[in-house]
Every structure is written in C-alpha cells, then in structure tokens.
C-alpha atoms as a PDB file:
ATOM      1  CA  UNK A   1     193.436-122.497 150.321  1.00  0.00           C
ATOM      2  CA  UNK A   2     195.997-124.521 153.156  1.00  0.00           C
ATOM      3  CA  UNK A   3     199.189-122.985 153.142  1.00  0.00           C
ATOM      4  CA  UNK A   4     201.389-124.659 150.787  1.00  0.00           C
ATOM      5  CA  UNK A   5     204.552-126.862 152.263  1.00  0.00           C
ATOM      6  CA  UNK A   6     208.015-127.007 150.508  1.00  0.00           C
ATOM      7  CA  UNK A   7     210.508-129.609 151.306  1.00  0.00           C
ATOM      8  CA  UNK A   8     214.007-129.203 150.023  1.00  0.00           C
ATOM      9  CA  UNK A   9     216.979-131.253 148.560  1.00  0.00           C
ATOM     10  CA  UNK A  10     219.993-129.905 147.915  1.00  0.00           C
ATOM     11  CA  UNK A  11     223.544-131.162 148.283  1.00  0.00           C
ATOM     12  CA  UNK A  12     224.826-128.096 149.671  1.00  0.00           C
ATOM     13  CA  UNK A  13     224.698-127.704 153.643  1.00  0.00           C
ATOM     14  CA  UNK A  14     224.944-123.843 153.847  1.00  0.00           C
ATOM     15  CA  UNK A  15     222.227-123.759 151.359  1.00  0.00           C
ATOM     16  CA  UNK A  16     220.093-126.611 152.620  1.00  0.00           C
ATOM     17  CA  UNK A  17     220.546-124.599 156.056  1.00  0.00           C
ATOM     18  CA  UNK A  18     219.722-120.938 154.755  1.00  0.00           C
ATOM     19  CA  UNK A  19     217.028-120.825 152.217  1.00  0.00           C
ATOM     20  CA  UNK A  20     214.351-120.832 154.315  1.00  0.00           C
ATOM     21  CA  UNK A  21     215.719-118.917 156.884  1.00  0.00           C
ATOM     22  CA  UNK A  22     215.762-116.369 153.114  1.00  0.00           C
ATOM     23  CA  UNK A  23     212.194-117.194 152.328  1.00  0.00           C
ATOM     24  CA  UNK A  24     210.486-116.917 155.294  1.00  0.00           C
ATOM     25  CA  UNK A  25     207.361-116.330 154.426  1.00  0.00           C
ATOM     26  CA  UNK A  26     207.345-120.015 152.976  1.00  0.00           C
ATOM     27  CA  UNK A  27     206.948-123.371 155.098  1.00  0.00           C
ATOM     28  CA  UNK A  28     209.558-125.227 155.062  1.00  0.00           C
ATOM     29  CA  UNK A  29     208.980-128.724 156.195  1.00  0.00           C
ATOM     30  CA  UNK A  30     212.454-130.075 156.050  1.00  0.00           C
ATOM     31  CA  UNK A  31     215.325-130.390 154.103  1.00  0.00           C
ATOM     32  CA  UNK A  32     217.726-133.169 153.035  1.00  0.00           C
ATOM     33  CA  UNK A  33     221.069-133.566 150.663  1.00  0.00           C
ATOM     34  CA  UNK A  34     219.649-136.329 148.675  1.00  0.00           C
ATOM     35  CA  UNK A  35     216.608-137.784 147.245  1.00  0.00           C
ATOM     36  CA  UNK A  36     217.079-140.927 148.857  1.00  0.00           C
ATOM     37  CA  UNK A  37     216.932-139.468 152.178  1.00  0.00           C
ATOM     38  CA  UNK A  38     213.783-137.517 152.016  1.00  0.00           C
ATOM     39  CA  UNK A  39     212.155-140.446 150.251  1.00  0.00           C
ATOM     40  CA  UNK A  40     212.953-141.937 153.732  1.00  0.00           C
ATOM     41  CA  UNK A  41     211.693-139.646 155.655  1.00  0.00           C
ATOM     42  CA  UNK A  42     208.998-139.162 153.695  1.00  0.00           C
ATOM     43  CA  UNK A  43     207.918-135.209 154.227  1.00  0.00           C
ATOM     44  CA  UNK A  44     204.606-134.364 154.267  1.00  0.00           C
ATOM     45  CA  UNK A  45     205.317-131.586 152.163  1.00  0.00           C
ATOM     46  CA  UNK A  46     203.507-130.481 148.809  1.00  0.00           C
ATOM     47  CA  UNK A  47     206.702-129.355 146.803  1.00  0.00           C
ATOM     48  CA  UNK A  48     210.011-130.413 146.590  1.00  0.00           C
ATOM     49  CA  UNK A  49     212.656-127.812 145.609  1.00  0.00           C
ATOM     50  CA  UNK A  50     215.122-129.939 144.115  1.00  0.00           C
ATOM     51  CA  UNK A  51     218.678-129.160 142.797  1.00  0.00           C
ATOM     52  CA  UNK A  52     219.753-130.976 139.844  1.00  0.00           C
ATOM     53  CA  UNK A  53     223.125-132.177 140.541  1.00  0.00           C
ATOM     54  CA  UNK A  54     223.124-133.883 143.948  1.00  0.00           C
ATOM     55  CA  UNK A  55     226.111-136.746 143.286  1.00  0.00           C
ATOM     56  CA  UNK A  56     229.578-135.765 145.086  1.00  0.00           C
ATOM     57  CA  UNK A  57     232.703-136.904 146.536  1.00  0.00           C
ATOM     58  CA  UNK A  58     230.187-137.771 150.077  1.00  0.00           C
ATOM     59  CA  UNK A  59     227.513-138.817 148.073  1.00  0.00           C
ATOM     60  CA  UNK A  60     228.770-140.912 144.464  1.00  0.00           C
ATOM     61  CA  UNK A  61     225.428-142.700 144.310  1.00  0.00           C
ATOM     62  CA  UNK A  62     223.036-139.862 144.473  1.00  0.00           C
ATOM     63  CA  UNK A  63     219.941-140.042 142.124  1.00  0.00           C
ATOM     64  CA  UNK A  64     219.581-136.547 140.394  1.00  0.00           C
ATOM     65  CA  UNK A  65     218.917-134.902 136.979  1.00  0.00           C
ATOM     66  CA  UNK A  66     215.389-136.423 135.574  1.00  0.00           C
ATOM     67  CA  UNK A  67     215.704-139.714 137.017  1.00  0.00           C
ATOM     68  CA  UNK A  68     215.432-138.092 140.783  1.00  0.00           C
ATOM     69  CA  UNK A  69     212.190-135.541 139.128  1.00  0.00           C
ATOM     70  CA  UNK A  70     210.646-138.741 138.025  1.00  0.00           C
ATOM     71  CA  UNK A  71     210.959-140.830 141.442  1.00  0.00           C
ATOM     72  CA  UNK A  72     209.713-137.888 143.527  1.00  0.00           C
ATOM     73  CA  UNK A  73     206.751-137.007 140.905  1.00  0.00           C
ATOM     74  CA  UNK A  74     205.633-141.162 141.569  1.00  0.00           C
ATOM     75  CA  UNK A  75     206.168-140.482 145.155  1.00  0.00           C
ATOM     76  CA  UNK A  76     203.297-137.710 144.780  1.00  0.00           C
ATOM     77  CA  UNK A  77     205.464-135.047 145.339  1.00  0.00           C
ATOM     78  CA  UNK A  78     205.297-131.202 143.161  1.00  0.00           C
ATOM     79  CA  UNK A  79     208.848-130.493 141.694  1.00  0.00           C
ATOM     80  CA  UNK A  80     210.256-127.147 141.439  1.00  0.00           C
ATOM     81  CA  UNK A  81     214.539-127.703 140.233  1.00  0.00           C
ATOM     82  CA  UNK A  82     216.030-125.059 141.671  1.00  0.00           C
ATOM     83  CA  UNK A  83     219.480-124.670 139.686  1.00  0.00           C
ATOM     84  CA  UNK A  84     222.573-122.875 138.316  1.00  0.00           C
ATOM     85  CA  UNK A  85     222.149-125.304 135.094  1.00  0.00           C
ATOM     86  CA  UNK A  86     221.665-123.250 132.415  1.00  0.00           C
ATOM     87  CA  UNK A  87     221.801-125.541 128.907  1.00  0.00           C
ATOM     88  CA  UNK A  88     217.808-125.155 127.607  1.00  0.00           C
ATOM     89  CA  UNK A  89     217.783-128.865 126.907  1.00  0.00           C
ATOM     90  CA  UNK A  90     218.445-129.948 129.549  1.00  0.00           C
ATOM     91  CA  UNK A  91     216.316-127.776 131.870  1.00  0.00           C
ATOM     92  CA  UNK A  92     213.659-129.199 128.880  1.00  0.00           C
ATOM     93  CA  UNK A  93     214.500-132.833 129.852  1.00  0.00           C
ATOM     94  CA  UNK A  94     212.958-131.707 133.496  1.00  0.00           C
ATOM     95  CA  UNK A  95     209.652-130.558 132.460  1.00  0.00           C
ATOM     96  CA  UNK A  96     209.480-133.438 130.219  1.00  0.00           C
ATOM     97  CA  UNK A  97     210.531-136.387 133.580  1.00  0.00           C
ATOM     98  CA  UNK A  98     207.971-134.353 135.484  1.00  0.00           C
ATOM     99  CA  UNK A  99     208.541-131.246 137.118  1.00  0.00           C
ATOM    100  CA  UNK A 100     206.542-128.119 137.059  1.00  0.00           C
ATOM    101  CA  UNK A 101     208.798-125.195 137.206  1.00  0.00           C
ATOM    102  CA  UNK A 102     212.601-124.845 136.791  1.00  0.00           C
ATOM    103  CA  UNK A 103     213.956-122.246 139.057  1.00  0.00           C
ATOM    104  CA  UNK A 104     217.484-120.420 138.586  1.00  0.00           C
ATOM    105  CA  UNK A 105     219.459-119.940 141.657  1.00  0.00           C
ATOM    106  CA  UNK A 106     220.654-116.151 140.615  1.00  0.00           C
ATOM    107  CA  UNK A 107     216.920-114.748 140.138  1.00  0.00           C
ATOM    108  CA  UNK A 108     216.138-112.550 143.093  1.00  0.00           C
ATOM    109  CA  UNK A 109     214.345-113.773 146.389  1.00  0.00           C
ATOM    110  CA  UNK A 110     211.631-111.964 145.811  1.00  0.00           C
ATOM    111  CA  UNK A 111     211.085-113.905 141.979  1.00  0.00           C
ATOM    112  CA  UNK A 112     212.174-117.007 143.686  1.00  0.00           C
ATOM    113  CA  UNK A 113     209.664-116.730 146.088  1.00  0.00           C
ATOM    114  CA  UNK A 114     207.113-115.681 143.961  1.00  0.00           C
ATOM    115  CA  UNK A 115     208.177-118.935 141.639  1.00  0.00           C
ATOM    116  CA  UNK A 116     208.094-121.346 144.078  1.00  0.00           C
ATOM    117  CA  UNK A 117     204.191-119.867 144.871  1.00  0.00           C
ATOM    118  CA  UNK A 118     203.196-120.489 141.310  1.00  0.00           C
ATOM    119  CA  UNK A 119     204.506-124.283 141.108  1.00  0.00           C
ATOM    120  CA  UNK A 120     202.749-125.015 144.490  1.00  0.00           C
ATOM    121  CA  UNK A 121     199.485-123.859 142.683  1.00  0.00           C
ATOM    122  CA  UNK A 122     200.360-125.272 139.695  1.00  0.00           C
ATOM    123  CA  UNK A 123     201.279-122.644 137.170  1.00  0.00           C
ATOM    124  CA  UNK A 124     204.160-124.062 134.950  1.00  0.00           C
ATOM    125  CA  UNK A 125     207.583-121.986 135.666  1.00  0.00           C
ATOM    126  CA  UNK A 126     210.279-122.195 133.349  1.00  0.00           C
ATOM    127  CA  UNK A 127     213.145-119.655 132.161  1.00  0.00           C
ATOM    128  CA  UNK A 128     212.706-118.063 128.534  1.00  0.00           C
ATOM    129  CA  UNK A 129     214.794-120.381 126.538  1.00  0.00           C
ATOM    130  CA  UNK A 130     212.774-123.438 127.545  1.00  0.00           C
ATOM    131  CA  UNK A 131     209.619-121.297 126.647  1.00  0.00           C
ATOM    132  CA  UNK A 132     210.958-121.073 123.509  1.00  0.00           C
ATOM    133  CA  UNK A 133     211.156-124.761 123.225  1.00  0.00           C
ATOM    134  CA  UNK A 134     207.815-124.990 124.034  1.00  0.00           C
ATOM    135  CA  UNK A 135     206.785-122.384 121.102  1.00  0.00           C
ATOM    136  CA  UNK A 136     208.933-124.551 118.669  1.00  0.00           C
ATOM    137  CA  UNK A 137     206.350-127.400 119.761  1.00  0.00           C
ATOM    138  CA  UNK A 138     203.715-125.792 119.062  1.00  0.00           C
ATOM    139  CA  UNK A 139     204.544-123.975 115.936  1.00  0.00           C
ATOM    140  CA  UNK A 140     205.568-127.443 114.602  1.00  0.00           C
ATOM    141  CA  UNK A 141     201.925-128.819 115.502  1.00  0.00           C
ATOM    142  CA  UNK A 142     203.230-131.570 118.183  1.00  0.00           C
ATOM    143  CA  UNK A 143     201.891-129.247 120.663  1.00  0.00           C
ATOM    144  CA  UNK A 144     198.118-128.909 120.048  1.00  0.00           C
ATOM    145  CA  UNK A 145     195.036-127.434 121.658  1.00  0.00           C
ATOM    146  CA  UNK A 146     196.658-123.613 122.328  1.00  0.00           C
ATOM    147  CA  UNK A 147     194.480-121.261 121.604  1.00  0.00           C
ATOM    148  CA  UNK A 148     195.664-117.746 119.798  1.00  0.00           C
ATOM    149  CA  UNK A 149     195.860-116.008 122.860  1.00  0.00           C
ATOM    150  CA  UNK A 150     198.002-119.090 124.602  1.00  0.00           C
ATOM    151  CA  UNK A 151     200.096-118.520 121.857  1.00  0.00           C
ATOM    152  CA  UNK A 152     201.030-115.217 121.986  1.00  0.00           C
ATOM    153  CA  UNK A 153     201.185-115.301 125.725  1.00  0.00           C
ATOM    154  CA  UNK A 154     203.998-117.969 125.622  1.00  0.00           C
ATOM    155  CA  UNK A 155     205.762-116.290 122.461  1.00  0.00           C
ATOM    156  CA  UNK A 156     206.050-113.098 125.031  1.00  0.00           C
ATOM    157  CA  UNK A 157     207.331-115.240 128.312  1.00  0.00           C
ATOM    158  CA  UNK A 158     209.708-117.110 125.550  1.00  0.00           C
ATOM    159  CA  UNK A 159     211.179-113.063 125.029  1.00  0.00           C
ATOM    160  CA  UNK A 160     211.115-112.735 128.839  1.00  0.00           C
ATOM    161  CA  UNK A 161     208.390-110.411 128.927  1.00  0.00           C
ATOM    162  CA  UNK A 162     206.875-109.815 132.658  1.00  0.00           C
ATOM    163  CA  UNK A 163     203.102-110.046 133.029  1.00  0.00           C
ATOM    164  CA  UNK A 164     203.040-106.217 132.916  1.00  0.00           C
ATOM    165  CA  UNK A 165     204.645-105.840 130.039  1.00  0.00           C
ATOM    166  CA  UNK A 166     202.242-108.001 127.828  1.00  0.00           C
ATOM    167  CA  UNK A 167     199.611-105.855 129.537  1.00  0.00           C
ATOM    168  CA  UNK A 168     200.765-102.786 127.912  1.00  0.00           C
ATOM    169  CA  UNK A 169     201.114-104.406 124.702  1.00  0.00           C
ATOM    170  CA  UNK A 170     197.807-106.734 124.657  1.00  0.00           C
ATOM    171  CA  UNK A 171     195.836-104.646 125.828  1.00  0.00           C
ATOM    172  CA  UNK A 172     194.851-107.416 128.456  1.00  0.00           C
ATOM    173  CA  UNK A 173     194.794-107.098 132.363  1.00  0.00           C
ATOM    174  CA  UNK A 174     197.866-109.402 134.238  1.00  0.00           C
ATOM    175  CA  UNK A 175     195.200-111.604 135.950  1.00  0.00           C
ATOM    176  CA  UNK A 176     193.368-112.531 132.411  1.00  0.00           C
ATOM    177  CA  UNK A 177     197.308-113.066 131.323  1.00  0.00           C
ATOM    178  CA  UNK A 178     198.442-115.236 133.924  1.00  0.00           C
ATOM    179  CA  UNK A 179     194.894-117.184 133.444  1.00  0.00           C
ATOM    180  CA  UNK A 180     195.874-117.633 129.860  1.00  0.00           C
ATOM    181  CA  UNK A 181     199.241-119.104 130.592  1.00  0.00           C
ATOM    182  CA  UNK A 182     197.981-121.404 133.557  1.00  0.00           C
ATOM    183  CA  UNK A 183     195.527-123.100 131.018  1.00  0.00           C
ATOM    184  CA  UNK A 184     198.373-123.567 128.704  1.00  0.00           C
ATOM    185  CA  UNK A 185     200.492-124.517 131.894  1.00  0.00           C
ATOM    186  CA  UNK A 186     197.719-127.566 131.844  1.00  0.00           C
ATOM    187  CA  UNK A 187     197.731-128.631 127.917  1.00  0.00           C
ATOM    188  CA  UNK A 188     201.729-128.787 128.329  1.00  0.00           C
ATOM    189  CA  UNK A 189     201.590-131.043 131.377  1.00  0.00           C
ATOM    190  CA  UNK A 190     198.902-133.295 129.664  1.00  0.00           C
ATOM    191  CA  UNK A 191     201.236-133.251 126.529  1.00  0.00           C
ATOM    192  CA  UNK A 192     204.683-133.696 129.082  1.00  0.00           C
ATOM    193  CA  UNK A 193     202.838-136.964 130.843  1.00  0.00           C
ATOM    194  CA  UNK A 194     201.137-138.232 127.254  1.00  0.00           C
ATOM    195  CA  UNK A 195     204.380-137.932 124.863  1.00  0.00           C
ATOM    196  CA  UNK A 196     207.652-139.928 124.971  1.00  0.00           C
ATOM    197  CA  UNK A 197     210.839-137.839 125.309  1.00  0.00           C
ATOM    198  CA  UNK A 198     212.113-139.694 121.945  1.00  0.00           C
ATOM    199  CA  UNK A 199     208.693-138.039 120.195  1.00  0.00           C
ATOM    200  CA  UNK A 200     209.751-134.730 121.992  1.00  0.00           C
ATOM    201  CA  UNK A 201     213.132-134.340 120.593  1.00  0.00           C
ATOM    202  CA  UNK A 202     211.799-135.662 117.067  1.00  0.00           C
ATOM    203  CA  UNK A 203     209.352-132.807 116.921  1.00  0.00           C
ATOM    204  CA  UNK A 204     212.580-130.414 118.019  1.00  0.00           C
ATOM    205  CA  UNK A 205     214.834-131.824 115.650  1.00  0.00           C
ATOM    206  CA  UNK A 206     217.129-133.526 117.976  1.00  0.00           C
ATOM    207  CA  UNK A 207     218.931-137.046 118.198  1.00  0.00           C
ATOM    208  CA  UNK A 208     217.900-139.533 119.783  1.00  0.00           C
ATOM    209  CA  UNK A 209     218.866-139.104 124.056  1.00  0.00           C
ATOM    210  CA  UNK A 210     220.071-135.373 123.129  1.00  0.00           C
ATOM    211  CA  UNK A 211     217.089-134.034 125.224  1.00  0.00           C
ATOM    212  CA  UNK A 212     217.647-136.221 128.154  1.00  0.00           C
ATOM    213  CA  UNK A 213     221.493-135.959 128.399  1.00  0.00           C
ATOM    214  CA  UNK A 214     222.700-134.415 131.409  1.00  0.00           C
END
C-alpha cells in the first residue's frame, strides 16, 4: 500500500511550521494558512488536515467550518479537522459536509498520529460525543444497516472505550473490532453523502441550521 500523503491547512504559522517536523514518520506534502491557497497549489496529497477556524485579522475572507470540508472533499481531497472545537454539533456538522475523522489538537502525538493513519485508510475518526450522535441515529432507525455487533462496537467508542478495552469485555480480538467499526465507518459515510443535514438534525431532534451552525 503507497505511503499515504498529508497536506495541511492551518492558520497558525508556528503550527503550520512544526507539525510535521512532530510527526515525522508522516509525509507531509505541504502546508498552507488557507483553503484557498492550497486549492491553488493544488497538493498532490491524499489528506488534508484541516483546522476549522481559518478567518483572521490577515485573512477576513477565509473559507472554513463545513463550507471549506465540502470544497476540499469536491476537490478529491480526504479530510481529517484537526481542532480545539469542542461543541459535539458542530464537530457533527463536519462528518456530515464531508470529512472522515475529526481530530482534537490536545490528544497525544502518538493518538494523533495514529488518527491521521486511520482517516488516510479510511476508518471514520471522531471523538466520543459525536459517536454518541451517531448511536442516537441509529437507535432512532435513521441510521440503518448496523449490524448487532456494529452496534455495540460504536456504543463502546461513544463511552471512549480503546480497542483493548472492548476486547476484554467482548470477548473479541482488536483486529475483528476495528474491522467491525471500519464497516460501520462505510454505512455512516454512505448515510453522511445520501442524507440532507436538515433530515440529520430532524432525526436528532434539532432545529432547523442548529447542526450546521458554527
């Protein structure tokens, strides 16, 4: 399997500058403090880690929050937000413009690393309380096709329980675990690309734009 690429946008220069130089066992292709600008440039680069909020004082007009997932999902790009945001809708409203895993800047390098692995390969990544969400789905039936063990697999990760944990307690091995949540990671991003946000936050209970405000 070729060695998977990252490109990165962030509005920060020390961290634009310094998180590969962190991860260095990852390829970093380049790295740019705006959306616009690597859509210039053009990367050849199979993720994009992408911070959320990317408009400043330098920068007013700077596409970010799902608007900036969606244009670099159409570009053909993987998207992995990489963020301090921590409100579970709105890390929701990314999986549901696109992205594949949601990243949070305090988890260790070694997690971070380990995160940004699984969205190049596809696994969906995404911080307990958005799991959660995603159990709500499904136990409301707007969610379908998750099979008994895909449920109980996402009601642990929506606890925060590690891979080895569920082992002890299913009585399964990690790899037939992570297999069981990278076939659900599929039937969510069928369901993300097939359902409107507006049926999403019916099926939550939400008002209409709650999901998508930022």
């Amino acid at each position: 399997m070729p060695t998977p690429r990252f490109a990165h946008v962030d509005d920060t220069t020390a961290l634009r500058a310094s998180l590969g130089l962190l991860l260095p066992d990852l390829d970093f292709v380049s790295a740019h403090p705006s959306v616009e600008d690597l859509l210039a440039h053009r990367p050849d680069a199979d993720v994009v880690i992408l911070d959320l909020h990317l408009a400043t004082a330098g920068q007013p007009e700077a596409t970010q929050g799902p608007t900036a997932i969606r244009l670099l999902v159409d570009a053909g790009y993987r998207v992995c937000v990489y963020t301090q945001e921590q409100r579970r809708f709105v890390l929701a409203a990314c999986l549901a413009a696109g992205a594949t895993g949601v990243v949070s800047k305090t988890d260790s390098l070694a997690a971070t690393e380990a995160a940004f692995r699984a969205v190049a390969a596809g696994e969906l990544v995404v911080p307990p309380a958005v799991a959660g969400l995603l159990e709500v789905l499904v136990r409301r039936g707007s969610l379908t096709l998750v099979s008994p063990r895909q449920r109980q697999v996402l009601a642990a990760r929506a606890r925060g329980l590690t891979y080895a944990e569920m082992s002890r307690t299913m009585f399964l091995a990690e790899s037939t675990l992570r297999g069981y949540w990278i076939e659900l990671s599929q039937t969510v991003e069928k369901y993300l690309k097939e359902t409107s946000p507006g049926d999403i936050e019916h099926a939550l209970g939400l008002g209409p734009g709650d999901l998508l405000a930022t």
